[in-house]
N, C-alpha and C. Protein backbone atom coordinates (compact mmCIF):
# COMPACT_ATOMS: atom_id res chain seq x y z
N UNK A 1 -77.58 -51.42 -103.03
CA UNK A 1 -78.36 -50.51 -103.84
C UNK A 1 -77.75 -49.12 -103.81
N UNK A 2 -77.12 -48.43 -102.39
CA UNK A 2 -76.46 -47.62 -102.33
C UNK A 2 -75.23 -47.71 -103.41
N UNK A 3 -74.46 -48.28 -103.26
CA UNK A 3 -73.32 -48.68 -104.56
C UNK A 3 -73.76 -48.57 -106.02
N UNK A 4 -74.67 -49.33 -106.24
CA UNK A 4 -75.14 -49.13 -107.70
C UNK A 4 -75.90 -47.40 -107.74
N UNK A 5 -76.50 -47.10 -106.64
CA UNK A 5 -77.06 -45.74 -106.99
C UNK A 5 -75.68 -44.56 -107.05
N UNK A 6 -74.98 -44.83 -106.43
CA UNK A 6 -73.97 -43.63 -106.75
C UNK A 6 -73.04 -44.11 -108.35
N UNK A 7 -72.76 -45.11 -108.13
CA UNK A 7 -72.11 -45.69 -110.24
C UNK A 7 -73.38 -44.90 -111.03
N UNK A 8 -74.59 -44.66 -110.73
CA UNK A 8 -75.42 -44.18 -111.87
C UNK A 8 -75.35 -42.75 -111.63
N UNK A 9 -75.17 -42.43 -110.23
CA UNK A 9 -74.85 -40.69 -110.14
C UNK A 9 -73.58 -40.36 -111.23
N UNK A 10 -72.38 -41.28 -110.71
CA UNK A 10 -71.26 -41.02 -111.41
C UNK A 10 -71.32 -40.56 -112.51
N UNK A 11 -71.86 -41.94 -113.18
CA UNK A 11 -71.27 -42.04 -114.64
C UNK A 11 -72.66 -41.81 -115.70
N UNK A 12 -74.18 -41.50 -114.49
CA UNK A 12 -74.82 -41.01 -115.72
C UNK A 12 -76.06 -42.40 -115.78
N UNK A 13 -76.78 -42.50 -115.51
CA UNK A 13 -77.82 -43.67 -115.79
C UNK A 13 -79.20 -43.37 -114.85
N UNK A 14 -80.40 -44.25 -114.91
CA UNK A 14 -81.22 -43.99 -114.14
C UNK A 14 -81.30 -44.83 -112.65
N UNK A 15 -82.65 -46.15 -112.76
CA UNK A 15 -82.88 -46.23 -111.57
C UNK A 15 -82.47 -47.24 -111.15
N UNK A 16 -81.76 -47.63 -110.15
CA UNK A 16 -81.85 -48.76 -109.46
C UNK A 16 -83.02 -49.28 -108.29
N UNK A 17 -83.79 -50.82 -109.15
CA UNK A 17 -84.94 -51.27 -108.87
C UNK A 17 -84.33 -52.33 -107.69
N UNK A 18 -84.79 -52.51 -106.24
CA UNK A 18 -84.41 -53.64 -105.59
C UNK A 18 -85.68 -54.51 -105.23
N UNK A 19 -85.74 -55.55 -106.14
CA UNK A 19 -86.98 -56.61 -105.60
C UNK A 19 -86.90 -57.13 -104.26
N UNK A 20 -87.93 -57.62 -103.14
CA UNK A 20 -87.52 -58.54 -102.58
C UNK A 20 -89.10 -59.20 -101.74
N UNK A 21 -89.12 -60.29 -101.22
CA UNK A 21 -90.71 -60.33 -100.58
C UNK A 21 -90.82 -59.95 -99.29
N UNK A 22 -89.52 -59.50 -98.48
CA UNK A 22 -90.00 -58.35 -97.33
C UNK A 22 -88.82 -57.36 -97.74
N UNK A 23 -89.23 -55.95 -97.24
CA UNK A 23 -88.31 -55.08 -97.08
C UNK A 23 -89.00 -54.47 -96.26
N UNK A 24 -87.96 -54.74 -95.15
CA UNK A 24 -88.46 -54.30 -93.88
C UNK A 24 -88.14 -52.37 -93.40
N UNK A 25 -88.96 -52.03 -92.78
CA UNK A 25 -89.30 -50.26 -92.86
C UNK A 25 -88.64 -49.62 -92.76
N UNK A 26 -87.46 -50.32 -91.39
CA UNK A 26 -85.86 -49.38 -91.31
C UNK A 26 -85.04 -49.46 -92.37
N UNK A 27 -84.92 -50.64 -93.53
CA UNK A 27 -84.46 -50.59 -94.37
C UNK A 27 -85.21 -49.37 -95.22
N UNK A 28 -85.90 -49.54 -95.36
CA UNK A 28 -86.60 -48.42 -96.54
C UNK A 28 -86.05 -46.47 -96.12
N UNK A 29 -86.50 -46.71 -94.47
CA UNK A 29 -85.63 -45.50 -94.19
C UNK A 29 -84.50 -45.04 -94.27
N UNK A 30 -83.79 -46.09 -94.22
CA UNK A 30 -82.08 -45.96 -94.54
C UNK A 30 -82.04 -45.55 -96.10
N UNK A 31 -82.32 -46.51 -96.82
CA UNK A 31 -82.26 -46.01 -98.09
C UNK A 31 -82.72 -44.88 -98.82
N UNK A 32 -84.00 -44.67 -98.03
CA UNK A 32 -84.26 -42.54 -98.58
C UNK A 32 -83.82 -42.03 -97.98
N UNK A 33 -82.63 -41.98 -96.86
CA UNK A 33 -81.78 -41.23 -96.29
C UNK A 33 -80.69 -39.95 -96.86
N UNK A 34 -80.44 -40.49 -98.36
CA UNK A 34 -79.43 -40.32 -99.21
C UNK A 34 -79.65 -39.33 -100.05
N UNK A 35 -80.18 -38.33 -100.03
CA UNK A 35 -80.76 -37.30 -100.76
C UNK A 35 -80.61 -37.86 -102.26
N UNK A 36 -79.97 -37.21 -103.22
CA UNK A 36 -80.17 -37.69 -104.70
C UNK A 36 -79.88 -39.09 -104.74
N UNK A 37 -78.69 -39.54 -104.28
CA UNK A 37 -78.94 -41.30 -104.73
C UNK A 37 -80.01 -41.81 -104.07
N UNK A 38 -81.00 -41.56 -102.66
CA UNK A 38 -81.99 -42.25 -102.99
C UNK A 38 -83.06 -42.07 -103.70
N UNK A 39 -83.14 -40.91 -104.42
CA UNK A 39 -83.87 -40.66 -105.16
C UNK A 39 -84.00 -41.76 -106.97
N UNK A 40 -82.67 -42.47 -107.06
CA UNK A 40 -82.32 -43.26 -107.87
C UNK A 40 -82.98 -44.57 -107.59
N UNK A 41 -83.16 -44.67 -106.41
CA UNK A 41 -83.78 -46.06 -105.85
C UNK A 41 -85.35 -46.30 -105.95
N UNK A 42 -85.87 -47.43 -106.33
CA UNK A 42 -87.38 -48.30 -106.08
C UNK A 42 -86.80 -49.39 -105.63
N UNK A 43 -87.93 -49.28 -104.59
CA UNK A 43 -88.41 -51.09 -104.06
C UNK A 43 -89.07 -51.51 -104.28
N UNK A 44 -89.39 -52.78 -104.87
CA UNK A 44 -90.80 -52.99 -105.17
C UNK A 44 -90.54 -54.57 -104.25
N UNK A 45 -91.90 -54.63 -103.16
CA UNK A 45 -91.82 -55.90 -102.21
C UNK A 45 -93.06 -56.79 -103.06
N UNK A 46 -92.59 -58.08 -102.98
CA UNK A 46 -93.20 -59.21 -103.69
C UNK A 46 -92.15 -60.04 -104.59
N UNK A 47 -92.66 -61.27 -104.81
CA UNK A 47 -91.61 -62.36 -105.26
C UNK A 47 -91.50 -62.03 -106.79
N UNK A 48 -89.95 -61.88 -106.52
CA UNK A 48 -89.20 -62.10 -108.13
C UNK A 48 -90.11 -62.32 -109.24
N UNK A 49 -90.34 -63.71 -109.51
CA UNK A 49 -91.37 -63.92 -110.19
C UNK A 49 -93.47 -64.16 -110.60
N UNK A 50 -93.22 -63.08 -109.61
CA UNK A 50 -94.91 -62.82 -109.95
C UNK A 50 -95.19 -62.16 -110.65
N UNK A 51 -96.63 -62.41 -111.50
CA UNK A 51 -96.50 -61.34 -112.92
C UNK A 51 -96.86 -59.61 -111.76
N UNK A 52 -97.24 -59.49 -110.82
CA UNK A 52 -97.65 -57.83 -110.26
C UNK A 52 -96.08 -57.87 -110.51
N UNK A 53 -95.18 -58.25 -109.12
CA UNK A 53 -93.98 -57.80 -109.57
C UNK A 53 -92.93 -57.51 -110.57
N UNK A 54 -93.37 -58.37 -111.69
CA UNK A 54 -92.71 -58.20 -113.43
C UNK A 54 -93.30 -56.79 -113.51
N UNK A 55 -94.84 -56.63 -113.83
CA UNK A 55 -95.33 -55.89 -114.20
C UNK A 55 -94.82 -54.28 -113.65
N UNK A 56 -95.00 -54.03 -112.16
CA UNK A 56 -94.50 -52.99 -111.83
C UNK A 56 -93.04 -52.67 -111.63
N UNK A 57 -91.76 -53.84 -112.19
CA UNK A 57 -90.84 -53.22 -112.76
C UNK A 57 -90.46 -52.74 -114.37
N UNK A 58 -91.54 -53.30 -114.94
CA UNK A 58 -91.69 -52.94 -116.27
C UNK A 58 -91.93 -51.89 -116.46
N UNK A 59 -92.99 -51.18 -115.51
CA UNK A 59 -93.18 -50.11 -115.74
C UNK A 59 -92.74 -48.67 -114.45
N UNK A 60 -91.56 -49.30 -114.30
CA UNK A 60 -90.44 -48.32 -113.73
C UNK A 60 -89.59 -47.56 -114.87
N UNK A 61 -89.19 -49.35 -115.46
CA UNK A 61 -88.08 -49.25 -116.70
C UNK A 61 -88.58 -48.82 -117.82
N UNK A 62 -89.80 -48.67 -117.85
CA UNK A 62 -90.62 -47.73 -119.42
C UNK A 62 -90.10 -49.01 -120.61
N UNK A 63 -89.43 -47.98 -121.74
CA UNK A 63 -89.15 -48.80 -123.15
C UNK A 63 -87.92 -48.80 -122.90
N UNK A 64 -87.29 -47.72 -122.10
CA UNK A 64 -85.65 -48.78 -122.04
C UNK A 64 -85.57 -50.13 -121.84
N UNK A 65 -84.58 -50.44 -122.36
CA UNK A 65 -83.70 -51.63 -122.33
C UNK A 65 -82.34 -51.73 -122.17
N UNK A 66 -81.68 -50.65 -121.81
CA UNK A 66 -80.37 -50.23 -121.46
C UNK A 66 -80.37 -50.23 -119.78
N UNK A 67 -80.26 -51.85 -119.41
CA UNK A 67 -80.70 -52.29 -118.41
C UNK A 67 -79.62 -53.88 -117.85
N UNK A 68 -79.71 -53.77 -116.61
CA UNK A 68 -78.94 -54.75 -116.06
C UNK A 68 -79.38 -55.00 -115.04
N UNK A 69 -80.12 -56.97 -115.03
CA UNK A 69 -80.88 -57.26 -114.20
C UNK A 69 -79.73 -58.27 -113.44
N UNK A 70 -79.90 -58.06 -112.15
CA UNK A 70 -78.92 -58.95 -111.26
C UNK A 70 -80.21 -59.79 -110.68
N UNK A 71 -80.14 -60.93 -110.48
CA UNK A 71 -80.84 -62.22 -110.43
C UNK A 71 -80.49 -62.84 -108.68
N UNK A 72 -80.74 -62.71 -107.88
CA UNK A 72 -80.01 -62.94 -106.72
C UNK A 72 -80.91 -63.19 -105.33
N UNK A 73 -81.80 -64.49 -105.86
CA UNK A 73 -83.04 -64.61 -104.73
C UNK A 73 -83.12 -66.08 -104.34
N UNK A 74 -84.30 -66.85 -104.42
CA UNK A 74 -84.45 -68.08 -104.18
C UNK A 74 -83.50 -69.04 -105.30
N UNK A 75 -82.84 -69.42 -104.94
CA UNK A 75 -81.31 -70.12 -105.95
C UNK A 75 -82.07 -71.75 -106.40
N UNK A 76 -83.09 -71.91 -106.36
CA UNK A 76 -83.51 -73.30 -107.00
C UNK A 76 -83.74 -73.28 -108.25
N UNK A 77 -83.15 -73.98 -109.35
CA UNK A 77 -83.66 -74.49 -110.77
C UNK A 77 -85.08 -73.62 -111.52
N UNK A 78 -86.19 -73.78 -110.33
CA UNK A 78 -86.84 -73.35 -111.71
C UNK A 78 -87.14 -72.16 -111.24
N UNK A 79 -87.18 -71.60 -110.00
CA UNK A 79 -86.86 -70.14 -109.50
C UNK A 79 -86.31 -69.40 -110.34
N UNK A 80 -85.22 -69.80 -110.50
CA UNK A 80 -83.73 -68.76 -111.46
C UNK A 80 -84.51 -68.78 -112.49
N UNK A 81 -85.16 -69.78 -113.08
CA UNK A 81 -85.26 -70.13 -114.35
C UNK A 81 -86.77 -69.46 -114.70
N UNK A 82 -87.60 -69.23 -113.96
CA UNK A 82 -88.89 -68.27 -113.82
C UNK A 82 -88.44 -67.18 -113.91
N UNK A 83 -87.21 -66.64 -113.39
CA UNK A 83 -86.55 -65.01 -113.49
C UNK A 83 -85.89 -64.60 -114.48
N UNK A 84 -85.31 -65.77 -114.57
CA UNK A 84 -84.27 -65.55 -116.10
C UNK A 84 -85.35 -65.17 -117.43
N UNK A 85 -86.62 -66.34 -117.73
CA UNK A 85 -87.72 -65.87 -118.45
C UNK A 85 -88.47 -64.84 -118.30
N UNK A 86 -88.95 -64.36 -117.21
CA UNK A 86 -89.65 -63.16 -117.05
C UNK A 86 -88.77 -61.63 -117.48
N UNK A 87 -87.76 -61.59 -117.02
CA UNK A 87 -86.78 -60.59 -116.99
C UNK A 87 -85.54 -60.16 -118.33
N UNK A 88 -85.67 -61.25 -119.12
CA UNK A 88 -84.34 -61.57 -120.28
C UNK A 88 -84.98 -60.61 -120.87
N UNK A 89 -86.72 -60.12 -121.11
CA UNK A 89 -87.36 -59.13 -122.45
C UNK A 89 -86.76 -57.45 -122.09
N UNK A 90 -86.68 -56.90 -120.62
CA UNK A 90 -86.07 -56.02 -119.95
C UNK A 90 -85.05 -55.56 -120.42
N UNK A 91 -84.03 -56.58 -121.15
CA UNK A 91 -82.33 -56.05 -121.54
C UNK A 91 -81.91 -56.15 -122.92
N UNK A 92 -81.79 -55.26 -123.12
CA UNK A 92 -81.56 -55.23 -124.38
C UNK A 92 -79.80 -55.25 -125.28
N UNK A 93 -80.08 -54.89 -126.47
CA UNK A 93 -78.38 -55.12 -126.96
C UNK A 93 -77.22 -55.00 -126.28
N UNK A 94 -76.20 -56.12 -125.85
CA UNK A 94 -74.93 -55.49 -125.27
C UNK A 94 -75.17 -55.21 -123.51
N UNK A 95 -76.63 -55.27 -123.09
CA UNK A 95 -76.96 -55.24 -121.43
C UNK A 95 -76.24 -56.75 -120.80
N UNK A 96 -77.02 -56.74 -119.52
CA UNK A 96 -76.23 -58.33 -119.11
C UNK A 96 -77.63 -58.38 -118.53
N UNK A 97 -77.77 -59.61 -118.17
CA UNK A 97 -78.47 -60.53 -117.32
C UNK A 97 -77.52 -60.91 -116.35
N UNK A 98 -77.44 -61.13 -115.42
CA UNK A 98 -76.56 -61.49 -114.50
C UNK A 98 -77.24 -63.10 -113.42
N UNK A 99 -77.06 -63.98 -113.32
CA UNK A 99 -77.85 -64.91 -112.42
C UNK A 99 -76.53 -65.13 -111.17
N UNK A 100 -77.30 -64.95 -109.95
CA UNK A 100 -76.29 -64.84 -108.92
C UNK A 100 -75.79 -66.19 -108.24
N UNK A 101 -74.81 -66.47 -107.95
CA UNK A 101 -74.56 -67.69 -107.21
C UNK A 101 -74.84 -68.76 -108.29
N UNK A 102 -73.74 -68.90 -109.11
CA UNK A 102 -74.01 -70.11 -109.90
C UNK A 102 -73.09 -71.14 -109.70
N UNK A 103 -71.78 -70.72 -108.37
CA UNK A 103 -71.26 -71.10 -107.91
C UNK A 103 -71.19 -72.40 -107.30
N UNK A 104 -72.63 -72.58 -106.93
CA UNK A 104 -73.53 -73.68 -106.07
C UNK A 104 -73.32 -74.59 -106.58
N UNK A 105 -73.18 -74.79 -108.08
CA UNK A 105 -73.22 -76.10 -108.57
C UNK A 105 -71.77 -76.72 -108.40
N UNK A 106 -70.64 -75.72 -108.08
CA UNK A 106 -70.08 -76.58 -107.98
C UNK A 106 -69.01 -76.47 -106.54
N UNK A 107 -70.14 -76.24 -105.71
CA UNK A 107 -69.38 -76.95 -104.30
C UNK A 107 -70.43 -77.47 -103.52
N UNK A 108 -69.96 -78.28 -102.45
CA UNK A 108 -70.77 -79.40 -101.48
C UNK A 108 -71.72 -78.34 -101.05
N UNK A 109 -72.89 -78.84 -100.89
CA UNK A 109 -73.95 -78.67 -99.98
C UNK A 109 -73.77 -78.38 -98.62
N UNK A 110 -73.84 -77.15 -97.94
CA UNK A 110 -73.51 -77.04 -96.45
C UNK A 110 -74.28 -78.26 -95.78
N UNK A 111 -73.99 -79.08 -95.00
CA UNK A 111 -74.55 -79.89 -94.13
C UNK A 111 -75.02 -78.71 -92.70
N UNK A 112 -74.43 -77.79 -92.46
CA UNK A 112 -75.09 -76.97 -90.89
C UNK A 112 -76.28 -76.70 -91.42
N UNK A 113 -76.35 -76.39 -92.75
CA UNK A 113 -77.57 -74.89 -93.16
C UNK A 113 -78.49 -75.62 -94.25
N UNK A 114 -79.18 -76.47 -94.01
CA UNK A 114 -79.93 -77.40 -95.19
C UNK A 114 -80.77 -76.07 -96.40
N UNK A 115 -80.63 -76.46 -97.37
CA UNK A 115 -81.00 -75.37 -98.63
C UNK A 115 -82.28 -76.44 -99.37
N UNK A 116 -82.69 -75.82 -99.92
CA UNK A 116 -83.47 -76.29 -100.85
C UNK A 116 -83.04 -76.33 -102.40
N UNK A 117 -81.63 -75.65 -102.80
CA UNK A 117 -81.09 -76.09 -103.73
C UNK A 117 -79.73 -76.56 -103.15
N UNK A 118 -78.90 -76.96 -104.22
CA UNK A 118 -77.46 -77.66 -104.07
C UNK A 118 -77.01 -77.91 -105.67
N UNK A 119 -76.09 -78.69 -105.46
CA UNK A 119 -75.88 -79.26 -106.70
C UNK A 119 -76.61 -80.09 -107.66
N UNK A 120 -77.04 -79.63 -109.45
CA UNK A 120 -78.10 -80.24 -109.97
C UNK A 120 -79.31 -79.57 -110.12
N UNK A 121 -79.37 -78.77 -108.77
CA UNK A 121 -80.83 -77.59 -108.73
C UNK A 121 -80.42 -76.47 -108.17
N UNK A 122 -79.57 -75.70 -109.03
CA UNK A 122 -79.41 -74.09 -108.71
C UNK A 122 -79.22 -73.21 -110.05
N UNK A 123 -78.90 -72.08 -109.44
CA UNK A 123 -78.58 -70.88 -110.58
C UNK A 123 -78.20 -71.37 -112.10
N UNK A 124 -77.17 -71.90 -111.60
CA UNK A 124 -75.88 -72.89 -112.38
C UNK A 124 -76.66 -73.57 -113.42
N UNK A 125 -77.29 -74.08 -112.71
CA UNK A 125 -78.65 -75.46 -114.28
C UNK A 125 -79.67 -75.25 -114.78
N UNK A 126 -80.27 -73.61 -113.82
CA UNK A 126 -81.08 -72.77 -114.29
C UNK A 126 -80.16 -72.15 -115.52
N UNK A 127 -79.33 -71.34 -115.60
CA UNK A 127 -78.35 -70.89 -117.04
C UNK A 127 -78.80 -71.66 -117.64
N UNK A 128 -78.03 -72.65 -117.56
CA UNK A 128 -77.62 -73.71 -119.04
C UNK A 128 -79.02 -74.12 -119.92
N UNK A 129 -80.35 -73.96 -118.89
CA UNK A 129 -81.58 -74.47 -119.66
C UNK A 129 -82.09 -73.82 -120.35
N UNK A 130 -82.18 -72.31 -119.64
CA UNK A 130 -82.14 -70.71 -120.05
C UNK A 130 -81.44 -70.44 -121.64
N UNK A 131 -80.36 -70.91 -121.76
CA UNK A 131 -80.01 -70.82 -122.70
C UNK A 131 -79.83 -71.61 -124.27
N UNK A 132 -80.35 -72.72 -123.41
CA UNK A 132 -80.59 -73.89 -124.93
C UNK A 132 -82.04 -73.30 -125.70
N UNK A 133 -82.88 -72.35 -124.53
CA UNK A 133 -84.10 -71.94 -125.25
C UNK A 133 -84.00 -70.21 -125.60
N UNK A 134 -83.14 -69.46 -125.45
CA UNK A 134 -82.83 -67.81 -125.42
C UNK A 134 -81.51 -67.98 -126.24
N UNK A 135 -81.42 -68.06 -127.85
CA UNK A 135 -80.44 -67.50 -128.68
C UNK A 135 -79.79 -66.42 -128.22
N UNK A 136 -80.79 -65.09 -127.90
CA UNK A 136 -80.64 -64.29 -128.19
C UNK A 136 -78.96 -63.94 -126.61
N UNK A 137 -79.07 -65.17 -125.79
CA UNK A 137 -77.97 -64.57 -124.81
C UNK A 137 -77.07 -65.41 -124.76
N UNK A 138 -75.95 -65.29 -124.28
CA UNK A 138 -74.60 -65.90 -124.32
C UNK A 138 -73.79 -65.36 -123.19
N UNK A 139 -73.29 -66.54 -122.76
CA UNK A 139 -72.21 -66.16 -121.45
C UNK A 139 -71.08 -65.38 -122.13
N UNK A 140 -70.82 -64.35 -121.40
CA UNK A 140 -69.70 -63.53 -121.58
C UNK A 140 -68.16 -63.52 -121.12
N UNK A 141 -67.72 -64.80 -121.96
CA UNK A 141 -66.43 -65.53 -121.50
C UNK A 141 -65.29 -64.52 -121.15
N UNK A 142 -65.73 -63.24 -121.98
CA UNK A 142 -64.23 -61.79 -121.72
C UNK A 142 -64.12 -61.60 -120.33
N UNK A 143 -65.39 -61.27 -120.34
CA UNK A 143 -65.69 -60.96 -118.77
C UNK A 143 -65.07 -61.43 -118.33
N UNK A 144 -65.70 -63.00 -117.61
CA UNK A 144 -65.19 -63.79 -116.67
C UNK A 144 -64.05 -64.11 -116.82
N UNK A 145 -63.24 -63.79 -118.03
CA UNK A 145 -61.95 -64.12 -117.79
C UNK A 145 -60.83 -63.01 -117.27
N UNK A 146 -61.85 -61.94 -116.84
CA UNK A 146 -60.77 -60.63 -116.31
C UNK A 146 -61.41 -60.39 -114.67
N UNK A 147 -62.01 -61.38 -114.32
CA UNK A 147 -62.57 -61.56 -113.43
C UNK A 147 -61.65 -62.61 -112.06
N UNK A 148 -60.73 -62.37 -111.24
CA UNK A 148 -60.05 -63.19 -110.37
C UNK A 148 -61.09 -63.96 -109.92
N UNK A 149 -62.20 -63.48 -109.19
CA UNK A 149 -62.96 -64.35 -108.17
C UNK A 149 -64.52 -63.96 -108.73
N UNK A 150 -65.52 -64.90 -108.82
CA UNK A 150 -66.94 -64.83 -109.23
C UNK A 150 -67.50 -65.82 -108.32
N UNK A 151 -69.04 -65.47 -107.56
CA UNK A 151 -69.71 -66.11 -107.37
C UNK A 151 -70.45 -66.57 -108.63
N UNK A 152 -70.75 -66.05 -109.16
CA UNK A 152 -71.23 -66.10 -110.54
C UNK A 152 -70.98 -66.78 -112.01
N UNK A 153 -69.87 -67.83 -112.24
CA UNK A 153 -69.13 -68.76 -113.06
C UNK A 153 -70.30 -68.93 -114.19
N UNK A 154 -70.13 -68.30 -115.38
CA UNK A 154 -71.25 -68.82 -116.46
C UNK A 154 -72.45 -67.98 -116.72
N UNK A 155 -72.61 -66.87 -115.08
CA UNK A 155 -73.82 -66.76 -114.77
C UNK A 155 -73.48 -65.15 -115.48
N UNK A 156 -73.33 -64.30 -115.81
CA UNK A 156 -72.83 -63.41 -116.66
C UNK A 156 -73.44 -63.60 -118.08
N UNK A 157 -74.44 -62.99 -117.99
CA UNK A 157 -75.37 -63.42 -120.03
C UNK A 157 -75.29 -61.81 -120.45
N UNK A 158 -74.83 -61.42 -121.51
CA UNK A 158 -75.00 -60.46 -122.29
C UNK A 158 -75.77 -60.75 -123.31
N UNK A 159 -76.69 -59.77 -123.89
CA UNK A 159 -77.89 -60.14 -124.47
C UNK A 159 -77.47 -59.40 -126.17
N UNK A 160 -77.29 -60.84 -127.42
CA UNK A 160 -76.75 -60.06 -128.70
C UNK A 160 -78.10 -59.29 -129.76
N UNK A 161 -79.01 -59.18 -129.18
CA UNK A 161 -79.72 -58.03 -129.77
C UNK A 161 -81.29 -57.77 -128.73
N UNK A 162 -81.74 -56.94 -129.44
CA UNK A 162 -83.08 -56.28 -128.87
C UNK A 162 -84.34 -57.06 -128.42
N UNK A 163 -85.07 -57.31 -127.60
CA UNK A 163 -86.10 -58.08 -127.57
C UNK A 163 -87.33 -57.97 -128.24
């Protein structure tokens, strides 16, 4: 969040929003540590897809739509796919959607670290469903092709008009 808050000092933008269902207190202190970039920062604690949490990033982001939502939580099928719907109205012309780790689909399942997604039920198949029903987005093949290394394969949606 630090990183993205100084790119918006840089080059000019507003807030960077970090969802999550704990954010624990020393974190929160660290992050208003930062005089103006944390001033760039909200947290809002509660799950990705609950309508309170839609709701009170909606109304962080006002009527902009000159917005870029990074997607990067519970990696199961209809998880992604509850976020991808709630969040796609947020970004508008030429923004991205971003869904994190779409990678998953295509390597083995850790056997040490049992997941509740893998291959078949992640990021990855959340996209593709996402998009047989959302015209309005499309993977951004430029991108990823100036891209050496992505967790993200596919998961890169730029949005071709306004919601």
């Amino acid at each position: 969040m630090l990183f993205h808050s100084t790119l918006l000092e840089v080059l000019g933008g507003g807030k960077v929003i970090g969802v999550d269902i704990f954010i624990p207190p020393d974190l929160r202190e660290r992050l208003g540590s930062h005089g103006r970039l944390s001033q760039r920062i909200e947290l809002v604690e509660g799950s990705s897809i609950s309508s309170e949490t839609v709701d009170r990033v909606r109304s962080i982001i006002g009527p902009s739509r000159r917005t870029l939502v990074v997607l990067d939580s519970h990696h199961t099928h209809e998880h992604v796919l509850a976020e991808l719907r709630a969040y796609s109205p947020l970004v508008g012309h030429g923004c991205y959607l971003i869904a994190g780790d779409t990678i998953v689909e295509h390597i083995p399942a850790p056997a040490h670290r049992p997941r509740p997604w893998g291959p078949g039920n992640n990021p990855a198949t959340a996209v593709a469903e996402f998009l047989r029903e959302s015209p309005r987005f499309s993977v951004d093949r430029e991108l990823e092709d100036r891209l050496l290394l992505s967790c993200h394969p596919g998961g890169y949606l730029v949005a071709a008009g306004d919601p």
